[in-house]
Each structure stands twice: as structure tokens, then as C-alpha cells.
C-alpha atoms as a PDB file:
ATOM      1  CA  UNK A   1     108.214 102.384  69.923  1.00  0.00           C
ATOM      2  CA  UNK A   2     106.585 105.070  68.216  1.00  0.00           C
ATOM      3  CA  UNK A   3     107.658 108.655  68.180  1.00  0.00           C
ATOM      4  CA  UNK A   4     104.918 110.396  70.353  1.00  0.00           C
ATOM      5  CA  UNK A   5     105.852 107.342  72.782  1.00  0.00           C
ATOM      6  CA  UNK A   6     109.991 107.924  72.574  1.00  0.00           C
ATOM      7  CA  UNK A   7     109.012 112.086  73.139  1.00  0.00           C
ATOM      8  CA  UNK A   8     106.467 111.001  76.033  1.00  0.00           C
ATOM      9  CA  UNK A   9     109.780 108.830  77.803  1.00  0.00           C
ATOM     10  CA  UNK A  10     112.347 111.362  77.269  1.00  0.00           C
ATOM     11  CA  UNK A  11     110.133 114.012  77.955  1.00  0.00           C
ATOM     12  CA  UNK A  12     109.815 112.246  81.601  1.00  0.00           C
ATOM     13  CA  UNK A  13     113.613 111.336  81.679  1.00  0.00           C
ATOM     14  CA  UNK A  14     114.406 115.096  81.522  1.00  0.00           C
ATOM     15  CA  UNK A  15     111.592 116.228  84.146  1.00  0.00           C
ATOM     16  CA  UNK A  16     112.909 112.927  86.378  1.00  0.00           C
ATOM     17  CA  UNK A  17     116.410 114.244  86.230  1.00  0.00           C
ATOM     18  CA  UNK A  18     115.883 117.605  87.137  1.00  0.00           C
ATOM     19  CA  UNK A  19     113.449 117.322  89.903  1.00  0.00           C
ATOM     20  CA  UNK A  20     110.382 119.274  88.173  1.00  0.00           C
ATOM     21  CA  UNK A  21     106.755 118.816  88.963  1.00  0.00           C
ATOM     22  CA  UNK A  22     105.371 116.226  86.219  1.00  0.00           C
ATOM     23  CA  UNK A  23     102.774 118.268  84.585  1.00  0.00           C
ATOM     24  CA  UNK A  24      99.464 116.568  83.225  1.00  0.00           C
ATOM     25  CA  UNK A  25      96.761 118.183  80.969  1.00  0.00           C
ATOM     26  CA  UNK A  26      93.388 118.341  81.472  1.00  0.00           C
ATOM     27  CA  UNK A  27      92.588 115.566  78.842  1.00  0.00           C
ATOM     28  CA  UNK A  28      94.691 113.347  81.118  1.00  0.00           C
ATOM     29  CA  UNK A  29      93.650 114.579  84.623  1.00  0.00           C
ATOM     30  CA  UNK A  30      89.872 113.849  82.891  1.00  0.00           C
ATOM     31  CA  UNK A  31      91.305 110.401  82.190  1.00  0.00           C
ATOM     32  CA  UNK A  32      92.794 109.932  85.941  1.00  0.00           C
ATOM     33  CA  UNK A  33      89.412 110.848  87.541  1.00  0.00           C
ATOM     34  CA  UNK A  34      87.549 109.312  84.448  1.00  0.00           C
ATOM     35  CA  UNK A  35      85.299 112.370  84.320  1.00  0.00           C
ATOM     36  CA  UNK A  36      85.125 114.698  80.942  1.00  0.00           C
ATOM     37  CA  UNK A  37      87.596 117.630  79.616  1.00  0.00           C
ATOM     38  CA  UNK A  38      84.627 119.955  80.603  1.00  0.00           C
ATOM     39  CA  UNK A  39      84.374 118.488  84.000  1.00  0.00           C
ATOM     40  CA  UNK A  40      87.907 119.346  84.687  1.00  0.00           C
ATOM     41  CA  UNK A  41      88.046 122.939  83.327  1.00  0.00           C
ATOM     42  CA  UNK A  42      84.594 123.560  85.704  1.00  0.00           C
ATOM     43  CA  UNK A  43      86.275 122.201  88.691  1.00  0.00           C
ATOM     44  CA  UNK A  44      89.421 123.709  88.564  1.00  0.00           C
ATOM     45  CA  UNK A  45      87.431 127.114  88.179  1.00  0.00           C
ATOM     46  CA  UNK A  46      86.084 126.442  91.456  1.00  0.00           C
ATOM     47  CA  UNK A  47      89.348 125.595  92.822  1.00  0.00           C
ATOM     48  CA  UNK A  48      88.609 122.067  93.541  1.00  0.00           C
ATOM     49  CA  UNK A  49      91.202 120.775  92.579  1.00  0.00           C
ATOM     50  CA  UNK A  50      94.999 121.516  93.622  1.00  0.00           C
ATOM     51  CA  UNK A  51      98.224 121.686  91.872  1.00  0.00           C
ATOM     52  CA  UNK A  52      96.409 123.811  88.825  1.00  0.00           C
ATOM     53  CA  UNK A  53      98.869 125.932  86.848  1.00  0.00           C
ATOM     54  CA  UNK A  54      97.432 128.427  84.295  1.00  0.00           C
ATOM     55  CA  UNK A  55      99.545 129.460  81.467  1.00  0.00           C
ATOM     56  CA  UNK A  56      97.226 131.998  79.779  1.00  0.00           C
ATOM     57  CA  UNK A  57      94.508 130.223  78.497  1.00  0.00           C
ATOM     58  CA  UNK A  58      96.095 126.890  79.488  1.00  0.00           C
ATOM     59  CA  UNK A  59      95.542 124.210  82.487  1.00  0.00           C
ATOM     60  CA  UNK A  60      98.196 121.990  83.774  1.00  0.00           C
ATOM     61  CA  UNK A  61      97.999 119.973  87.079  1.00  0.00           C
ATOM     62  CA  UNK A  62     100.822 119.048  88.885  1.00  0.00           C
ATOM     63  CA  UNK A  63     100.521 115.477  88.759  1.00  0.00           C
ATOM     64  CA  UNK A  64     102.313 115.088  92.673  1.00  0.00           C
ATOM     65  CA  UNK A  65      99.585 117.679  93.922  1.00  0.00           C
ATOM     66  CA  UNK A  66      96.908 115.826  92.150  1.00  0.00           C
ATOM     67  CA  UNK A  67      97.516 112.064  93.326  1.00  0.00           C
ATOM     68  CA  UNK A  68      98.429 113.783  96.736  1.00  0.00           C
ATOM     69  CA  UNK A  69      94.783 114.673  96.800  1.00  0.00           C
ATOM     70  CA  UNK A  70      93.522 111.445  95.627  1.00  0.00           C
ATOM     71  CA  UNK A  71      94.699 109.452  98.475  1.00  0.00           C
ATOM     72  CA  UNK A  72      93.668 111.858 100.959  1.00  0.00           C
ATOM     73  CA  UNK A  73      90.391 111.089  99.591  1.00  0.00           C
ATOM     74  CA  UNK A  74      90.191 108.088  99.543  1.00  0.00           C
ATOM     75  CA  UNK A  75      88.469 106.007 102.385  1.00  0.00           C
ATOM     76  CA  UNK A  76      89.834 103.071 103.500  1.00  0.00           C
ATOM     77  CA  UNK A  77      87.797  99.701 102.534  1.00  0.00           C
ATOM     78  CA  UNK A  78      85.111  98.002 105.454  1.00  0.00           C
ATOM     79  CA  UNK A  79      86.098  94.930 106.187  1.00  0.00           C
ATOM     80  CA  UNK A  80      84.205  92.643 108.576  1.00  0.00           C
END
């Protein structure tokens, strides 16, 4: 395993064990809704998306907020 991968597991241990929010950035919310960085910043500014936290110049989206809002949005499939 390499070392950004062993910091990305106990990073998500410690947040598991203590009940916190799992936070995402906006590379990987971009990723999620397989838009662009830019996409993200301009839609959070218009408050379109929930769970943002801003840490001074900094996005994070509460990942529980974020999926949340996915499956409210999503329709359910036709079938015939």
C-alpha cells in the first residue's frame, strides 16, 4: 500500500471512530458528479449544492449531505 493510500485509510478510521462528517474536496465532489473543479466552485456559489463548508478560501462537502442529495435526485428507472 502506498503512503498517501495508508494516510487516506487511517485518515477514515479516525473520522469512522469518532462519528465526524467525512469531508470531500472539490476535486473529488467534481469526480462524484463527473463535472470539472470549476463547475463545483460555481455551483456551490449558488448554493446548489448542500453540505458546503468554507474554511477561508477553502470548500469541503460533507460527503453524507452530498450523496443525501444525490439520491433524492435521482429518478427511479421506467420499466415496462
Amino acid at each position: 500500500m502506498r503512503h498517501a493510500e495508508r494516510h487516506a485509510a487511517e485518515r477514515s478510521d479516525f473520522v469512522k471512530q469518532r462519528g465526524l462528517p467525512t469531508l470531500l474536496t472539490s476535486g473529488e465532489v467534481a469526480e462524484l458528479l463527473r463535472t470539472s473543479r470549476k463547475a463545483v466552485y460555481a455551483m456551490a456559489e449558488r448554493a446548489q449544492l448542500p453540505g458546503v463548508i468554507r474554511i477561508n478560501r477553502r470548500l469541503l462537502f460533507r460527503e453524507d449531505a452530498l450523496l443525501d442529495w444525490l439520491r433524492q435526485k435521482s429518478t427511479p428507472s421506467l420499466e415496462r
